[in-house]
N, C-alpha and C. Protein backbone atom coordinates (compact mmCIF):
# COMPACT_ATOMS: atom_id res chain seq x y z
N UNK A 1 102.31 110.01 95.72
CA UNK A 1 102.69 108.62 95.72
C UNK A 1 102.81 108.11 94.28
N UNK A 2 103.33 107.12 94.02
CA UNK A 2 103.82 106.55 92.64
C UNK A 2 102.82 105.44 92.70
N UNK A 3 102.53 105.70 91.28
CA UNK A 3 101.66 104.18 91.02
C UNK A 3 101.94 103.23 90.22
N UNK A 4 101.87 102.00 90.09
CA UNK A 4 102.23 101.09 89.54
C UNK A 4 100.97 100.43 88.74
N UNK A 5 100.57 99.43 87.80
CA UNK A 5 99.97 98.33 87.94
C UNK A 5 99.60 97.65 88.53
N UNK A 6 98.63 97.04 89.19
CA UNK A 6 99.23 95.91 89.82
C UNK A 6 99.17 94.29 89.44
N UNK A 7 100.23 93.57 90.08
CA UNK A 7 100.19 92.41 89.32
C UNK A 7 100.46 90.95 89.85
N UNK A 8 99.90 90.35 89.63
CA UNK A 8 99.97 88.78 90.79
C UNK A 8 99.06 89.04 91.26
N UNK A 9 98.27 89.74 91.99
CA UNK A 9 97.11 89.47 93.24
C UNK A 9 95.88 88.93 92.15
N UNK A 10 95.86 89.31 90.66
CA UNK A 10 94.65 88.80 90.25
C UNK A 10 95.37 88.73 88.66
N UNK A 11 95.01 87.61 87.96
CA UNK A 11 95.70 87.36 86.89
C UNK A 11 95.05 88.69 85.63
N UNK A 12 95.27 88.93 84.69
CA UNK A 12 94.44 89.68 83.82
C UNK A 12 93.52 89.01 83.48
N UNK A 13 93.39 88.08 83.22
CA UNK A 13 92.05 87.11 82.39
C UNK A 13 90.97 87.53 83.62
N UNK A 14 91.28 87.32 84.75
CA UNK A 14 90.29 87.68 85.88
C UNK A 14 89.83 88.77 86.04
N UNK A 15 90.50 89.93 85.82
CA UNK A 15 90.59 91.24 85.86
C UNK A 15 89.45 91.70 85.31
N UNK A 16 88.46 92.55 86.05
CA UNK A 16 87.29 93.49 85.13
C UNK A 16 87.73 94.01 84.45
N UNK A 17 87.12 94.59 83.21
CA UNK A 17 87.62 95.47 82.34
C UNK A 17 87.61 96.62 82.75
N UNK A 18 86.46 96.75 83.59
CA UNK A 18 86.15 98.17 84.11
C UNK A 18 85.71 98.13 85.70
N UNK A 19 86.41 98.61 86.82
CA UNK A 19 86.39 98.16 87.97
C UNK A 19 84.80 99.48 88.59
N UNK A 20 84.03 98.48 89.32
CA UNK A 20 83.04 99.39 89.46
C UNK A 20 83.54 99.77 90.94
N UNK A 21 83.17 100.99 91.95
CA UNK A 21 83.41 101.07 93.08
C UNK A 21 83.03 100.03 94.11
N UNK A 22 82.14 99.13 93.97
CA UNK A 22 81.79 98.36 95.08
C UNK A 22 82.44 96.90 94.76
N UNK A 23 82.75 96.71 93.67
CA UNK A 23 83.59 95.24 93.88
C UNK A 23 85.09 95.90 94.05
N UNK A 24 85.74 97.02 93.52
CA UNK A 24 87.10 97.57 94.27
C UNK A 24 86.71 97.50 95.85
N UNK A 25 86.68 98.03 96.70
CA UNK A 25 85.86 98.50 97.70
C UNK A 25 86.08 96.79 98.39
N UNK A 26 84.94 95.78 97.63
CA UNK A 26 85.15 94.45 98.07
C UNK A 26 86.60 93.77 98.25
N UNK A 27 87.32 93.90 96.94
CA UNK A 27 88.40 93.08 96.62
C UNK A 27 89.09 93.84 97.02
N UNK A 28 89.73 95.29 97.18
CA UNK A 28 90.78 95.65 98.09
C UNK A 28 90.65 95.41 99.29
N UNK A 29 89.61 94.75 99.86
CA UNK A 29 89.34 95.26 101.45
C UNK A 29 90.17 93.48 101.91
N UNK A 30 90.52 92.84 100.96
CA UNK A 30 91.04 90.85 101.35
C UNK A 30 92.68 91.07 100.57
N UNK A 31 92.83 92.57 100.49
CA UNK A 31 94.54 92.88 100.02
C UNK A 31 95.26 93.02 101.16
N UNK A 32 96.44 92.72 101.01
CA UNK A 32 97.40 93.08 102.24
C UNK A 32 98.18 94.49 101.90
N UNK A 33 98.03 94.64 100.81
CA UNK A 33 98.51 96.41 100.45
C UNK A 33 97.63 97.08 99.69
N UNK A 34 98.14 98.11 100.02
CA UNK A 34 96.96 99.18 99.15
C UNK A 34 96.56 99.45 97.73
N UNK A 35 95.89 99.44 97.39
CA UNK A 35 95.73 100.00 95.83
C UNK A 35 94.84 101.35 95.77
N UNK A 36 94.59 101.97 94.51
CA UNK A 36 93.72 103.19 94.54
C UNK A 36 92.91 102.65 92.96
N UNK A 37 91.83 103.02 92.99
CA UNK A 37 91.22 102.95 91.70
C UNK A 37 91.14 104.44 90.79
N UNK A 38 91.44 103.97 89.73
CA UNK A 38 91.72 104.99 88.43
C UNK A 38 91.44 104.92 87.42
N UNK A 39 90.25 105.71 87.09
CA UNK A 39 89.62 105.32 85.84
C UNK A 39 89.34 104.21 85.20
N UNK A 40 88.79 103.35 86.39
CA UNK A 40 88.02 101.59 86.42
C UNK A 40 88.79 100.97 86.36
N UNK A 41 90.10 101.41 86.65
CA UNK A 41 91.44 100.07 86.85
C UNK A 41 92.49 100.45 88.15
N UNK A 42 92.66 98.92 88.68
CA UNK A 42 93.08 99.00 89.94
C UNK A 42 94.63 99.52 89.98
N UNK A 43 95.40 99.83 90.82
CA UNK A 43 96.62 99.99 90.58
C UNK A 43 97.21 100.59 92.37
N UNK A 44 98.27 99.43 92.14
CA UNK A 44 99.17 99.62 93.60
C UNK A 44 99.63 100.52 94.18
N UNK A 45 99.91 100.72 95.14
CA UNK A 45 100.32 101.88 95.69
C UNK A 45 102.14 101.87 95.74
N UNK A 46 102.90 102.88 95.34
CA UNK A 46 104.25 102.41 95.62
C UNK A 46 104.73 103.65 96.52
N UNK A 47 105.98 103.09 96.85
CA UNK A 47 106.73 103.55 97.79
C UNK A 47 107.49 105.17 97.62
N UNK A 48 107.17 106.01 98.74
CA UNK A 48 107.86 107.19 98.57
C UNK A 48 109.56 107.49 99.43
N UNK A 49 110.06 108.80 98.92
CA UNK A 49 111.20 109.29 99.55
C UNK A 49 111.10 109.15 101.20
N UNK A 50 112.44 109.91 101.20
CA UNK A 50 112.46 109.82 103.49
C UNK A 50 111.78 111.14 103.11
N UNK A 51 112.11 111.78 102.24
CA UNK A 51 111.50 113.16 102.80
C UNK A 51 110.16 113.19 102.22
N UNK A 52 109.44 112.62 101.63
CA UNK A 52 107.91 112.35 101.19
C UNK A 52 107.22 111.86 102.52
N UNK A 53 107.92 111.02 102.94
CA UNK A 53 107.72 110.22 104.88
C UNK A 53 108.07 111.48 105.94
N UNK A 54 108.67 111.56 105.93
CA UNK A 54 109.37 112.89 106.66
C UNK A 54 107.85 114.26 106.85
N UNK A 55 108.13 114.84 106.01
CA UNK A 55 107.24 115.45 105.73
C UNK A 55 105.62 115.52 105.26
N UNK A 56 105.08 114.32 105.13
CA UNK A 56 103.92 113.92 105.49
C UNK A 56 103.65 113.34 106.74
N UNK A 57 104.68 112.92 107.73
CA UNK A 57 104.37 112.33 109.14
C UNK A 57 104.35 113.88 109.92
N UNK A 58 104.95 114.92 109.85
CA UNK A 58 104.93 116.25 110.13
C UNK A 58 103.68 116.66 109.94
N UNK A 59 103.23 116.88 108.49
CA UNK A 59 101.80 117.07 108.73
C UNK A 59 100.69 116.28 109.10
N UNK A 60 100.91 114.94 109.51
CA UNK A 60 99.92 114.47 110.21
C UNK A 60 100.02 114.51 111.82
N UNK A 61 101.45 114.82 112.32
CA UNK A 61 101.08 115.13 113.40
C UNK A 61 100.60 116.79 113.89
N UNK A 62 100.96 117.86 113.04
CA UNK A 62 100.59 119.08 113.04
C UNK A 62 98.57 119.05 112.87
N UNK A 63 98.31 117.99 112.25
CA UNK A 63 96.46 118.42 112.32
C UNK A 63 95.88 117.45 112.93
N UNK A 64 96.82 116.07 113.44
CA UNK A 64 96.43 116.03 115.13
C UNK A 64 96.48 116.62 116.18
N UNK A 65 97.37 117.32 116.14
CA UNK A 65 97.23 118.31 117.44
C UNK A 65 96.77 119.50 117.05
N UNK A 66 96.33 119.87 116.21
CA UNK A 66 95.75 121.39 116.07
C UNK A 66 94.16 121.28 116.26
N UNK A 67 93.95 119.98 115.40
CA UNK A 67 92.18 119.28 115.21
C UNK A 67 91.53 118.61 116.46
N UNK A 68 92.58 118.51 117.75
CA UNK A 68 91.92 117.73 118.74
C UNK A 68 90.66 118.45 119.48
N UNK A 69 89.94 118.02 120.07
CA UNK A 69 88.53 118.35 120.37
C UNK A 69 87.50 119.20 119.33
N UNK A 70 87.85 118.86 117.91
CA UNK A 70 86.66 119.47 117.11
C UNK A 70 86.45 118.05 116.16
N UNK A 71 85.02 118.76 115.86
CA UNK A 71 84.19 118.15 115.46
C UNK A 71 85.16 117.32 114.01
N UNK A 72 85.42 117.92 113.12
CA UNK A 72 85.93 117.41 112.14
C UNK A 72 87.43 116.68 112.00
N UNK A 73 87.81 115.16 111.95
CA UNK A 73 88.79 114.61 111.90
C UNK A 73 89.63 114.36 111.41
N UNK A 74 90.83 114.77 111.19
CA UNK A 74 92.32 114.20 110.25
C UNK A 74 92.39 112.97 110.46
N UNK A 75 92.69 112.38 108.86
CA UNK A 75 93.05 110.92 108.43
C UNK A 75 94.30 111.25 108.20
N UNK A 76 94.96 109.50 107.24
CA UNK A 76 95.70 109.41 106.44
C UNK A 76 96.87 108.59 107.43
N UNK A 77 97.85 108.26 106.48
CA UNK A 77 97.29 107.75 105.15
C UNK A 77 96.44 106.47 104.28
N UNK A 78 95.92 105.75 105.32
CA UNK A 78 95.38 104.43 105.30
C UNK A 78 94.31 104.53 105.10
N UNK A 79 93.33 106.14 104.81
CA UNK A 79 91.57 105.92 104.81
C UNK A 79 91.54 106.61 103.31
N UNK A 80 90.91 105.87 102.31
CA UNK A 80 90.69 106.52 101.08
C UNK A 80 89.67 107.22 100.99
N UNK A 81 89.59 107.73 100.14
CA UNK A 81 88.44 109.05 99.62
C UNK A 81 87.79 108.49 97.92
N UNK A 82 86.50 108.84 98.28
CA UNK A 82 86.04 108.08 97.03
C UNK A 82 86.27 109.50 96.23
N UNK A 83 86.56 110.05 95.63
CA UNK A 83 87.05 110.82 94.44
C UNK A 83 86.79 111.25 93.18
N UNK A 84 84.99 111.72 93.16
CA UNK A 84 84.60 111.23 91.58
C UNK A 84 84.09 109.42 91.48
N UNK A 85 84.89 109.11 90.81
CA UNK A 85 84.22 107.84 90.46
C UNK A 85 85.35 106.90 90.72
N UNK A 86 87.09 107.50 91.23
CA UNK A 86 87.71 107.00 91.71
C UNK A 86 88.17 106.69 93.30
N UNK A 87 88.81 106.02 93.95
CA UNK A 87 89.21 105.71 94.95
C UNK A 87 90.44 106.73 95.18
N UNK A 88 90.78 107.13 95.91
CA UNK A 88 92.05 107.88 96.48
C UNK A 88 92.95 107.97 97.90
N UNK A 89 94.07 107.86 97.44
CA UNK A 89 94.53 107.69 98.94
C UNK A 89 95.59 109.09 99.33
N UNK A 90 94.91 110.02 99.47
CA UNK A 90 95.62 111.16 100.09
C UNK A 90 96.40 110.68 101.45
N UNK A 91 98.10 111.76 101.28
CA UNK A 91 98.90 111.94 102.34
C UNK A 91 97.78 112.05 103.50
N UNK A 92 96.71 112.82 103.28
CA UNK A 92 96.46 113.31 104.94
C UNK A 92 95.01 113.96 104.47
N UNK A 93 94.00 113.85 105.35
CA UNK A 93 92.39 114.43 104.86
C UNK A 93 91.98 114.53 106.25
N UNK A 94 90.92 115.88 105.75
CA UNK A 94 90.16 116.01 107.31
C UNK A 94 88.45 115.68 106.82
N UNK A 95 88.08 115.21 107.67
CA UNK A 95 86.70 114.32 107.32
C UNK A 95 85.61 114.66 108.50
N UNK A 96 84.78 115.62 108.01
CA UNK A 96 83.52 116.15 108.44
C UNK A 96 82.29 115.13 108.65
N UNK A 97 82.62 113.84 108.24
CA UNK A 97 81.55 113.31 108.24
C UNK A 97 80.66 112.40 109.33
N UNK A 98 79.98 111.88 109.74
CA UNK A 98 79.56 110.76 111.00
C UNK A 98 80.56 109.99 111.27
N UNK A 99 81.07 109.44 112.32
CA UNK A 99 82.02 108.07 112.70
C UNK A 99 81.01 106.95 112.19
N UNK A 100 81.55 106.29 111.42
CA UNK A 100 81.27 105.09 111.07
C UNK A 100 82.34 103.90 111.47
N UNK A 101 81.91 103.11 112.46
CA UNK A 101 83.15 101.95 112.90
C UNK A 101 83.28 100.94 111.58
N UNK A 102 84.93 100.76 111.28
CA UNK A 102 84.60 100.03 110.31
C UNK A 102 85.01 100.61 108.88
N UNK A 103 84.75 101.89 108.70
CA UNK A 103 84.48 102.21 107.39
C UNK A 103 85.58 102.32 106.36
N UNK A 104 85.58 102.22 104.93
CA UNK A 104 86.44 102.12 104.61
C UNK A 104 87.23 103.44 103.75
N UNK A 105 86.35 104.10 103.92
CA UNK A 105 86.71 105.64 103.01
C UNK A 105 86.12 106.48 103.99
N UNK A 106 86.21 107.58 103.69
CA UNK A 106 86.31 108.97 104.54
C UNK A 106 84.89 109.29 104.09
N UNK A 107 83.97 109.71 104.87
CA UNK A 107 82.52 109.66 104.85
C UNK A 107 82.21 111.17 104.35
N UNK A 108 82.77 112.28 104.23
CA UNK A 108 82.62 113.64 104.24
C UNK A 108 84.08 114.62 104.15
N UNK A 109 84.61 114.05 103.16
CA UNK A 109 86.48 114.49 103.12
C UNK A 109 86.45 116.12 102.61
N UNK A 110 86.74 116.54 103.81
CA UNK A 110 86.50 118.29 103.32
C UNK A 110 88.09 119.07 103.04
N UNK A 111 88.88 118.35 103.28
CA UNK A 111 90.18 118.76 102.64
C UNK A 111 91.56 117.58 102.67
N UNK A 112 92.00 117.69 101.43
CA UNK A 112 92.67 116.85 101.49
C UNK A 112 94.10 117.06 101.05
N UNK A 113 95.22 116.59 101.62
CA UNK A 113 96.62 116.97 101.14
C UNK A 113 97.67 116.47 100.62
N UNK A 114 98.22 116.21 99.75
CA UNK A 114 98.98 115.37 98.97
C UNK A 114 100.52 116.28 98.72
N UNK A 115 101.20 115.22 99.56
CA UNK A 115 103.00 115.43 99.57
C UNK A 115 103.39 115.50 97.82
N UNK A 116 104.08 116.13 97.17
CA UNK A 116 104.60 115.97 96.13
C UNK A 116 106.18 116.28 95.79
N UNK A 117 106.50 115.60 94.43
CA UNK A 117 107.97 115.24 93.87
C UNK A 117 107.94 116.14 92.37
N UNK A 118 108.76 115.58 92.13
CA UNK A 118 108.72 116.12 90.47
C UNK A 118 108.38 114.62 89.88
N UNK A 119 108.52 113.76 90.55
CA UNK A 119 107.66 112.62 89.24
C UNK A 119 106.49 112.61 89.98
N UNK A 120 105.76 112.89 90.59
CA UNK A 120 104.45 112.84 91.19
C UNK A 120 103.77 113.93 90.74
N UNK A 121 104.51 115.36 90.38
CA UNK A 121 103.89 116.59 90.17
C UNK A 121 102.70 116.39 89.31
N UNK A 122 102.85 115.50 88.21
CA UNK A 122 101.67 115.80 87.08
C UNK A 122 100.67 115.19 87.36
N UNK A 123 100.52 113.78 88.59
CA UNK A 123 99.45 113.27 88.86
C UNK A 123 98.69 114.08 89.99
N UNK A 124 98.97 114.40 90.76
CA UNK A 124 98.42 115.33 91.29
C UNK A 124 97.83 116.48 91.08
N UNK A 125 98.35 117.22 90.63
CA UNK A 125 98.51 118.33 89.98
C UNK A 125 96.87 118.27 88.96
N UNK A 126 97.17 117.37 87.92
CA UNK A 126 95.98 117.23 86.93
C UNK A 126 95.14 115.96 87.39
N UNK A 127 95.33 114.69 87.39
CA UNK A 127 94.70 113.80 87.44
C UNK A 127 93.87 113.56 88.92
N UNK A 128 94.90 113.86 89.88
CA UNK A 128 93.66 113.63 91.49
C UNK A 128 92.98 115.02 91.38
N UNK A 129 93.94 116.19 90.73
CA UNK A 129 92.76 117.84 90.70
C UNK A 129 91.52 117.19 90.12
N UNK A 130 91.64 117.06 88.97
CA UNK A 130 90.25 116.47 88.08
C UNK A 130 89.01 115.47 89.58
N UNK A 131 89.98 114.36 90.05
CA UNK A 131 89.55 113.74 90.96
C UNK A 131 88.34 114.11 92.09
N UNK A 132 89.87 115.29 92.89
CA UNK A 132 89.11 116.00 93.96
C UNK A 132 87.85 117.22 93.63
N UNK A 133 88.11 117.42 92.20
CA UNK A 133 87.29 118.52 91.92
C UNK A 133 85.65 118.26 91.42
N UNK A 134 85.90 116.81 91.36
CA UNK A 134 84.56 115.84 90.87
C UNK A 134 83.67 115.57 92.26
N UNK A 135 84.32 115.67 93.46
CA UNK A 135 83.61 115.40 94.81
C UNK A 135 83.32 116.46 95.45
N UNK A 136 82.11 117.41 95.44
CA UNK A 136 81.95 118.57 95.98
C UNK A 136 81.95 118.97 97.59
N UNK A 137 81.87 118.01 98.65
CA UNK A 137 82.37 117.78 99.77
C UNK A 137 83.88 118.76 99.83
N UNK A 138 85.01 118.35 98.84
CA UNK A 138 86.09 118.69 99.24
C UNK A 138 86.28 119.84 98.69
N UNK A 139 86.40 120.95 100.02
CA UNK A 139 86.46 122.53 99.89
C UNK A 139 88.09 123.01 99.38
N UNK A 140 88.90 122.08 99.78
CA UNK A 140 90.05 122.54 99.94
C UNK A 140 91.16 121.09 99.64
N UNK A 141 91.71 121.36 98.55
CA UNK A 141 92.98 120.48 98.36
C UNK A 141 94.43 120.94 98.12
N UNK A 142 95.44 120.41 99.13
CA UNK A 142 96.52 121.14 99.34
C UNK A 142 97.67 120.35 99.13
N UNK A 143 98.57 120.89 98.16
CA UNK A 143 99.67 120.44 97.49
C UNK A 143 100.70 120.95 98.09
N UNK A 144 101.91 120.40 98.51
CA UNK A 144 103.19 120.51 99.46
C UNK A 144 104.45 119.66 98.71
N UNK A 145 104.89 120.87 98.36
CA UNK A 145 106.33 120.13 97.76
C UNK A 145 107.46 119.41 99.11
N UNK A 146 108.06 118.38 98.29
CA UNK A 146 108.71 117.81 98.95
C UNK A 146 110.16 118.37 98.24
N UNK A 147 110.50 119.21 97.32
CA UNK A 147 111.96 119.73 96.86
C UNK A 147 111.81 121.13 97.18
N UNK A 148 111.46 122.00 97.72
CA UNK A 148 111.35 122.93 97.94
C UNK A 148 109.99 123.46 98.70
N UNK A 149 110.45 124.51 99.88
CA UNK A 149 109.11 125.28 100.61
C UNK A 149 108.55 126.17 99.95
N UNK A 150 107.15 125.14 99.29
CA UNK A 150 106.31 125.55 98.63
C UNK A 150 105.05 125.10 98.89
N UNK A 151 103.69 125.32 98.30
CA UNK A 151 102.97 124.99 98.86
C UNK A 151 101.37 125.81 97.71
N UNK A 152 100.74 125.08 97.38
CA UNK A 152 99.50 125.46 96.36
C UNK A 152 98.29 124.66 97.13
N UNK A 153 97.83 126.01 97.42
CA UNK A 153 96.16 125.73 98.09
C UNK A 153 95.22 125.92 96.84
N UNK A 154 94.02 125.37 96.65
CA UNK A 154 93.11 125.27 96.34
C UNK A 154 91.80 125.14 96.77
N UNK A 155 90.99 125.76 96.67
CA UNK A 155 89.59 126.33 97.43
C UNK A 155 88.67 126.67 96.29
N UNK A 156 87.31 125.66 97.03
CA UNK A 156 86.06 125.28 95.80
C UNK A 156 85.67 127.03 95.83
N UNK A 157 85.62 127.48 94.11
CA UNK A 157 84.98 128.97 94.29
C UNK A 157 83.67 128.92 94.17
N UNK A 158 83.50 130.37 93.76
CA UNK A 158 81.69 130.50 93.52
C UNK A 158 81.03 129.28 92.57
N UNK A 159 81.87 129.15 91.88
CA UNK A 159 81.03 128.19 90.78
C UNK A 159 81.29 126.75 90.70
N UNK A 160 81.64 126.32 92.22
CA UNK A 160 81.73 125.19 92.61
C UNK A 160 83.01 124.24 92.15
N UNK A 161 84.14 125.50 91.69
CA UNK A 161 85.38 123.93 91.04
C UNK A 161 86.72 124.60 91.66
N UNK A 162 87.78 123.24 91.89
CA UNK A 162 88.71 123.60 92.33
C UNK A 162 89.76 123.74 91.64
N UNK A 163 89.37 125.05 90.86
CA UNK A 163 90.14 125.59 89.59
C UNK A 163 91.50 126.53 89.90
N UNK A 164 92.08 126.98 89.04
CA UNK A 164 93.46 127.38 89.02
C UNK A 164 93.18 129.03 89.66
N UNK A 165 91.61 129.85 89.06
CA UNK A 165 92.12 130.86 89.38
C UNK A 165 91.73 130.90 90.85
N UNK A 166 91.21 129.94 92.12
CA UNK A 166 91.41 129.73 93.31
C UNK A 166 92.66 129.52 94.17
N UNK A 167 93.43 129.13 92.99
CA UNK A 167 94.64 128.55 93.48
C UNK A 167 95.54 129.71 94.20
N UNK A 168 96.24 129.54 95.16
CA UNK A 168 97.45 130.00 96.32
C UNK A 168 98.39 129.97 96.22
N UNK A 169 99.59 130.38 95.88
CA UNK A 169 101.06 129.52 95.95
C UNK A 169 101.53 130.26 96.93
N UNK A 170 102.23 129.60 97.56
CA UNK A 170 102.87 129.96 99.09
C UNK A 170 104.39 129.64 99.56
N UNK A 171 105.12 130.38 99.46
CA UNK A 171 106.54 129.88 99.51
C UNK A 171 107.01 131.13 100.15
N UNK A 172 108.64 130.51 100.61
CA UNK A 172 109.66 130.50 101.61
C UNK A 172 109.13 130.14 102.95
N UNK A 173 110.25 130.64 104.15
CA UNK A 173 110.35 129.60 105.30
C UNK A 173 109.58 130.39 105.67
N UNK A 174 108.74 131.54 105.97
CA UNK A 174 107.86 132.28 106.52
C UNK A 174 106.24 132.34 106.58
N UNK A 175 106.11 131.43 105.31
CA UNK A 175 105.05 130.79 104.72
C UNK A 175 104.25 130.13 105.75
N UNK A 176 102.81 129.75 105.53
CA UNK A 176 102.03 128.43 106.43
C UNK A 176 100.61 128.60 105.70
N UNK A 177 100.54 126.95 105.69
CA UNK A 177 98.96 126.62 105.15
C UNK A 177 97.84 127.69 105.90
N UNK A 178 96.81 127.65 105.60
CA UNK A 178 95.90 128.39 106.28
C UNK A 178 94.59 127.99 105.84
N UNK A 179 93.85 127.47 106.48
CA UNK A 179 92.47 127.50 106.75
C UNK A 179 91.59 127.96 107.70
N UNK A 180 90.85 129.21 107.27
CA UNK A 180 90.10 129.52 108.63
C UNK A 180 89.27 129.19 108.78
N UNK A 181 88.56 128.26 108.47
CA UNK A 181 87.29 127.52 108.22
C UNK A 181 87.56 126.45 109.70
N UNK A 182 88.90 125.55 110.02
CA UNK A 182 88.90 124.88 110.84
C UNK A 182 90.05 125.89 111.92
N UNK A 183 90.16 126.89 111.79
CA UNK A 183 91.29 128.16 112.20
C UNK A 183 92.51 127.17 112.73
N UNK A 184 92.72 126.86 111.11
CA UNK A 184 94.17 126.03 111.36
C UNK A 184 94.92 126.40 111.26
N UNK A 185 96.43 126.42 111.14
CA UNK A 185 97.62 127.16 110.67
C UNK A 185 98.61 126.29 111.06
N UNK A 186 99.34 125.60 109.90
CA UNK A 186 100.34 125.16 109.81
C UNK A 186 102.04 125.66 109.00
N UNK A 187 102.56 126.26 109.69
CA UNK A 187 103.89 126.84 109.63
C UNK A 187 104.75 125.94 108.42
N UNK A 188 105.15 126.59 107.94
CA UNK A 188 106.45 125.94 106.85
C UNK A 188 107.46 125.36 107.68
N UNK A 189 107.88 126.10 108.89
CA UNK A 189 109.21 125.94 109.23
C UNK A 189 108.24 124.03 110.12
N UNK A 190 107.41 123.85 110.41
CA UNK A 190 107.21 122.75 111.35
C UNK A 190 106.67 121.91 110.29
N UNK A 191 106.03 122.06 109.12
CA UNK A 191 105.81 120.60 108.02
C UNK A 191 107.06 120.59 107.38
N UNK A 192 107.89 121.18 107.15
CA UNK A 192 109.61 120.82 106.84
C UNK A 192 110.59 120.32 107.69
N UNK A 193 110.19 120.45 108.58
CA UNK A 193 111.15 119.98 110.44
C UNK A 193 111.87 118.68 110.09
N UNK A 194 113.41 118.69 109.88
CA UNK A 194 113.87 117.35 109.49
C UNK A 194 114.62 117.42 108.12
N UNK A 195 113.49 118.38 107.54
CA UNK A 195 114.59 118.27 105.86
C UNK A 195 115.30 118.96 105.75
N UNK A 196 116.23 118.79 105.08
CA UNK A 196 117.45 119.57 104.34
C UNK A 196 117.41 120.37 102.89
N UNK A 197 117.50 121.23 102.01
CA UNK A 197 117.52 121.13 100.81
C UNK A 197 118.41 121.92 100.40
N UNK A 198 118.68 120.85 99.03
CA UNK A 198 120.18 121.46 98.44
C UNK A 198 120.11 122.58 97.39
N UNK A 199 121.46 123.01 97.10
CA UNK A 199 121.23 123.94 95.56
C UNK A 199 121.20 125.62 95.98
N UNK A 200 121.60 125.37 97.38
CA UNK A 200 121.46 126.55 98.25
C UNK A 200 120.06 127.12 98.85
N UNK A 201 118.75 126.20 98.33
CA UNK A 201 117.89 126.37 99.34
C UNK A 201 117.63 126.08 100.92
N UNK A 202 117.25 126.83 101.69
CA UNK A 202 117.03 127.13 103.00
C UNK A 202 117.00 125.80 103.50
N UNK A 203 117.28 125.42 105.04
CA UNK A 203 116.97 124.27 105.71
C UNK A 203 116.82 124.20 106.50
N UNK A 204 115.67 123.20 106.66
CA UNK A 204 114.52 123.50 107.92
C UNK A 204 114.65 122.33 108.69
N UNK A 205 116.02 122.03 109.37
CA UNK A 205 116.43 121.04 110.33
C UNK A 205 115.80 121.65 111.84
């Protein structure tokens, strides 16, 4: 997702200098749109591609129906993840933790998945990695291109970080996420269902 500033809902003079989690937490919860917190400053949520929509509504309906009757639940994209010391709003998270009615973040976010672009690549990539890799809960964070069937898993290793040499890359149409931890398996050809791609890459209508 793209982030912005945000601006009008609170003037700067008002503005903390440094946003702590529980007055974010407070003051996003009387917003009518979303924001994410980032390094103690608030910032809006902006708008993605059809195929960023496309293909994140694919994978949220692929780990609703794969996750039904177990214990651990798929979000997204409306439940944030506290992230380190930031707020986050992943495409899609599965959350191990108690039902809490009410709550406003994901109580136990054990994997989480984020649609990506080429202007999104570097926040993800480095800045929510840093993020997700600060919350030891999350075993597994999974990156899904939206220009090509591709796909980079990440899995907490021995020494507790969700570092590069864990990392997966997973490509063409034959490809599929994999976790056997929740014995999931999600197919390339069904989180692409809908897109097209040009330049003579494959298409997964």
């Amino acid at each position: 997702m793209l982030l912005f500033r945000q601006e009008g809902a609170m003037s700067e003079a008002k503005q903390p200098a440094h946003w702590t989690w529980e007055a974010y937490l407070d003051w996003e919860a009387q917003q009518s749109n979303r924001y994410e917190l980032v390094d103690g400053q608030v910032h809006a949520m902006g708008g993605g591609t059809a195929e960023h929509d496309t293909i994140a509504n694919n994978l949220r309906g692929e780990l609703r129906a794969r996750m039904r009757g177990k214990p651990c639940r798929p979000h997204g994209p409306d439940l944030k993840v506290k992230a380190g010391r930031d707020g986050r709003y992943p495409d899609a998270l599965i959350d191990c933790g108690p039902r809490v009615p009410g709550a406003l973040h994901a109580q136990e976010p054990v994997a989480v998945f984020e649609v990506l672009s080429k202007s999104t690549a570097w926040i993800d990539q480095n800045l929510k990695l840093r993020d997700y890799d600060a919350t030891p809960s999350i075993r597994y964070y999974i990156l899904i291109s939206q220009d090509e069937m591709r796909a980079m898993i990440y899995t907490r290793d021995r020494d507790g970080r969700l570092g590069i040499h864990s990392a997966v890359l997973l490509e063409g149409v034959d490809a599929s996420v994999e976790i056997a931890e929740f014995d999931l398996t999600l197919p390339f050809p069904t989180l692409y269902e809908g897109i097209e791609f040009t330049s003579g890459r494959a298409s997964a209508r």
